[in-house]
Protein backbone atom coordinates (compact mmCIF):
# COMPACT_ATOMS: atom_id res chain seq x y z
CA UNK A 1 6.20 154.41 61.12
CA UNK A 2 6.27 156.25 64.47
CA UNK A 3 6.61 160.19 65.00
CA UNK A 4 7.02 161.73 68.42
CA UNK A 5 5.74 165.05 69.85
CA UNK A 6 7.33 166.68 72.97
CA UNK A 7 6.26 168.90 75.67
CA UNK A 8 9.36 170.95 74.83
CA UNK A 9 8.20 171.66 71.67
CA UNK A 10 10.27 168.95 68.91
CA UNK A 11 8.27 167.02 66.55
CA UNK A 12 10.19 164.30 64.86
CA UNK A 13 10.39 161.12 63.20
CA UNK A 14 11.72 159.14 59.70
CA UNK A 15 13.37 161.71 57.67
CA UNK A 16 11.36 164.89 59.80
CA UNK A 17 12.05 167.35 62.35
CA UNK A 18 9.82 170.28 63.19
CA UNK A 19 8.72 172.82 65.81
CA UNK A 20 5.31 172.13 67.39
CA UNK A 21 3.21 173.10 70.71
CA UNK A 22 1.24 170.76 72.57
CA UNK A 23 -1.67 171.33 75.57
CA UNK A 24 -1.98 174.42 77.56
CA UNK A 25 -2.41 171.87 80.66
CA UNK A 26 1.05 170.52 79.32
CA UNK A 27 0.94 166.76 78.88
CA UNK A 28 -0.24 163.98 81.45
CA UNK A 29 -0.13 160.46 81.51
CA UNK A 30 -3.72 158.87 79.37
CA UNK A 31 -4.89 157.48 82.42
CA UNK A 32 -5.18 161.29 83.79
CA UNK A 33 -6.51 162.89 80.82
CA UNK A 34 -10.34 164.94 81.55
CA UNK A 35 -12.40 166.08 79.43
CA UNK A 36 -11.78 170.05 79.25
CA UNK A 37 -8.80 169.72 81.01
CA UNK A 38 -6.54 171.49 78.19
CA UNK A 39 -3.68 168.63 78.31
CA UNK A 40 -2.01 166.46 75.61
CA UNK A 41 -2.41 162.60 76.85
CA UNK A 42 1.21 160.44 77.07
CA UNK A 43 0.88 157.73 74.91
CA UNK A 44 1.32 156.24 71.11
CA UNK A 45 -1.83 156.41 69.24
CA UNK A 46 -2.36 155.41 65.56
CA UNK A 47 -2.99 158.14 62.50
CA UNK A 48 -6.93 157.85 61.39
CA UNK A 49 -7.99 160.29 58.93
CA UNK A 50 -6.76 163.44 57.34
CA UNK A 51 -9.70 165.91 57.38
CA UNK A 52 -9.19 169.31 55.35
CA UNK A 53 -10.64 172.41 54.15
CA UNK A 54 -11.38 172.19 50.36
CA UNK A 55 -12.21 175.52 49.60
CA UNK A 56 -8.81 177.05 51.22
CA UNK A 57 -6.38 174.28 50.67
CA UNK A 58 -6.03 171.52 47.50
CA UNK A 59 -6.21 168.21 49.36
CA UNK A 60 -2.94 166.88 50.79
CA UNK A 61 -0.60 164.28 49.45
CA UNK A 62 -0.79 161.64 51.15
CA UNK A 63 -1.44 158.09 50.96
CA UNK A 64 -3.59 158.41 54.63
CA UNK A 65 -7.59 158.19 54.05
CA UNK A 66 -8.37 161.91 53.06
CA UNK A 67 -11.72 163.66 54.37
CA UNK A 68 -12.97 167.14 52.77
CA UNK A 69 -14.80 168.97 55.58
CA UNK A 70 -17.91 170.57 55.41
CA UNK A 71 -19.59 173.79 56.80
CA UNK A 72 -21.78 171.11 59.09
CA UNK A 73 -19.38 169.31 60.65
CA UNK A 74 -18.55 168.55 63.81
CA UNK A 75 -17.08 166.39 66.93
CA UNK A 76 -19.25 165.58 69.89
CA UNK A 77 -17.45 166.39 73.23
CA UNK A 78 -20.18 165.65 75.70
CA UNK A 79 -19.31 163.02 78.01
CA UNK A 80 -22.94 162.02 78.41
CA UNK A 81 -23.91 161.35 74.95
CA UNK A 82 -23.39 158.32 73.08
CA UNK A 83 -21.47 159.73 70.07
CA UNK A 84 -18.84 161.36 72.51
CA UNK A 85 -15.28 161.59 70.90
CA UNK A 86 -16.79 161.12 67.25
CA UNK A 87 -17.34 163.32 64.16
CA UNK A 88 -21.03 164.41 64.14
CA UNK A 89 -23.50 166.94 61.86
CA UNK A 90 -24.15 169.84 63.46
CA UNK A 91 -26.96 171.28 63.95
CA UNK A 92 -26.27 169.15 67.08
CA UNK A 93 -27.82 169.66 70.63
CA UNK A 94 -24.96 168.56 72.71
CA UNK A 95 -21.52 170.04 73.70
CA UNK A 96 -19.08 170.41 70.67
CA UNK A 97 -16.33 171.35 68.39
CA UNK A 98 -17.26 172.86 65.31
CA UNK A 99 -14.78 171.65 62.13
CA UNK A 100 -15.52 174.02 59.48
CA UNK A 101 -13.77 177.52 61.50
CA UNK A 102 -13.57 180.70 60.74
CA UNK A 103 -9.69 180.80 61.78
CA UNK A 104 -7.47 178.99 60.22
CA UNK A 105 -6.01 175.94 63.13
CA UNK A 106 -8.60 173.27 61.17
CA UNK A 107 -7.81 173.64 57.62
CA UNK A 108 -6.00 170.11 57.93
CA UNK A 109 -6.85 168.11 60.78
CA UNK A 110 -5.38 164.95 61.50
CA UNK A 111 -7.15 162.61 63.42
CA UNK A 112 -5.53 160.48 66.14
CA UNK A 113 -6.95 157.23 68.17
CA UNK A 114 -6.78 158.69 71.26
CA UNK A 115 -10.06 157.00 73.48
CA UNK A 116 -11.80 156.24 70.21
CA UNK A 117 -11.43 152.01 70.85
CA UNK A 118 -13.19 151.72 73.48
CA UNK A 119 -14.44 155.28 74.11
CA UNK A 120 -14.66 155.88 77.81
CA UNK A 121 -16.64 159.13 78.71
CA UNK A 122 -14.67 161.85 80.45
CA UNK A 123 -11.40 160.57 79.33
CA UNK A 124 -10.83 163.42 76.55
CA UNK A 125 -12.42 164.24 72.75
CA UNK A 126 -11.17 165.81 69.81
CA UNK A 127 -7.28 164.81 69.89
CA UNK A 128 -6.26 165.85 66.80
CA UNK A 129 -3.21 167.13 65.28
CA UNK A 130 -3.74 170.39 63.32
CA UNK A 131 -2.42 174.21 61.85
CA UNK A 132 -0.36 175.99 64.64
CA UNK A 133 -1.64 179.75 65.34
CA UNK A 134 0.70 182.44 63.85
CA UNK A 135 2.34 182.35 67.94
CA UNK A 136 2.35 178.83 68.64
CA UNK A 137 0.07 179.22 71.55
CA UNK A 138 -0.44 176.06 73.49
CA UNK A 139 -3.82 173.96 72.10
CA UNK A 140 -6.89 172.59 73.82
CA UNK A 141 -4.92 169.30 74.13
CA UNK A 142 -3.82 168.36 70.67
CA UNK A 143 -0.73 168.49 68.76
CA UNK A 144 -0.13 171.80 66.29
CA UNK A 145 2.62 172.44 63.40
CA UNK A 146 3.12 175.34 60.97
CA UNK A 147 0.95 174.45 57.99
CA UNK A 148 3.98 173.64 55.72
CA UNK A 149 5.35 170.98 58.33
CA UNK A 150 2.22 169.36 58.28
CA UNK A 151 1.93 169.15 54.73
CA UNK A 152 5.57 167.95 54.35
CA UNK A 153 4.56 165.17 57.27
CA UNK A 154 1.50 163.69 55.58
CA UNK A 155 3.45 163.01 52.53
CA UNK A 156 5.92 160.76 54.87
CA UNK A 157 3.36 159.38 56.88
CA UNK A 158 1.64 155.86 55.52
CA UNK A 159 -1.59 154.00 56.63
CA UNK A 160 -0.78 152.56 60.27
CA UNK A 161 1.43 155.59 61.09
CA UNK A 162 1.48 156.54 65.23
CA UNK A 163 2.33 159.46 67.00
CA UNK A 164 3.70 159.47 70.39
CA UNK A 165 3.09 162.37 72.59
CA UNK A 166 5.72 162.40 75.25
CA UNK A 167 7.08 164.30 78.30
């Protein structure tokens, strides 16, 4: 089961069509992608986990591998450390994005394989596919949808689902 995001905005698939925004560096081709560099890579990568905030949201139906979040979690995004581009405890000493957030863009959090098999440093962290803001402004590089799209997705989506982000 495939789903595709576009730099134009369209997020569709089997049975779904819905608005969403991508990177505010637009999208580039994997091979391009930098850490920090606030683009969406080009590419197909597979559905991992559904991460979610249990004390705003009951968790999702879906029949993807669920993941309440906690208040310490977080994902490294420090090209120089070994756990770069994977979930981590925080307190943590280097660079990263804290999960549990006081605004609302992480209450569901899909994660994607995006430089997770092999991770190569520098190539990009934290591609995820999360809760639009109120005025669809662009992301850090992942894929955002109005919290009721999202919701109506995971049901679709099944284990081994891929999203493709496109031009």
């Amino acid at each position: 089961m495939k789903f595709t995001a576009t730099q134009t905005g369209k997020f569709s698939g089997p049975g779904f069509t819905a608005r969403c925004v991508l990177g505010k560096g637009g999208v580039v081709k994997a091979s391009q992608k930098r850490e920090g560099d606030g683009a969406s890579p080009a590419g197909t990568w597979p559905v991992r986990n559904v991460f979610f905030r249990p004390d705003r949201l009951d968790p999702p139906v879906t029949s993807l591998p669920l993941v309440p979040l906690k208040p310490y979690d977080g994902w490294c995004d420090a090209p120089d450390h070994r756990l770069y581009n994977r979930p981590v405890s925080l307190p943590f000493s280097a660079s990263h994005e804290k999960l549990w957030r006081d605004d609302h863009v992480y209450d569901v959090i899909v994660e994607l394989g995006y430089n997770d098999d092999p991770v190569k440093p520098g190539l990009g962290s934290a591609i995820f596919m999360h809760l639009a803001r109120p005025n669809f402004e662009p992301t850090e590089g992942c894929i955002a949808l109005e919290q009721n799209d999202l919701l109506t997705l995971l049901e679709l989506m099944v284990p081994g689902a891929e999203i493709e982000i496109s031009f």
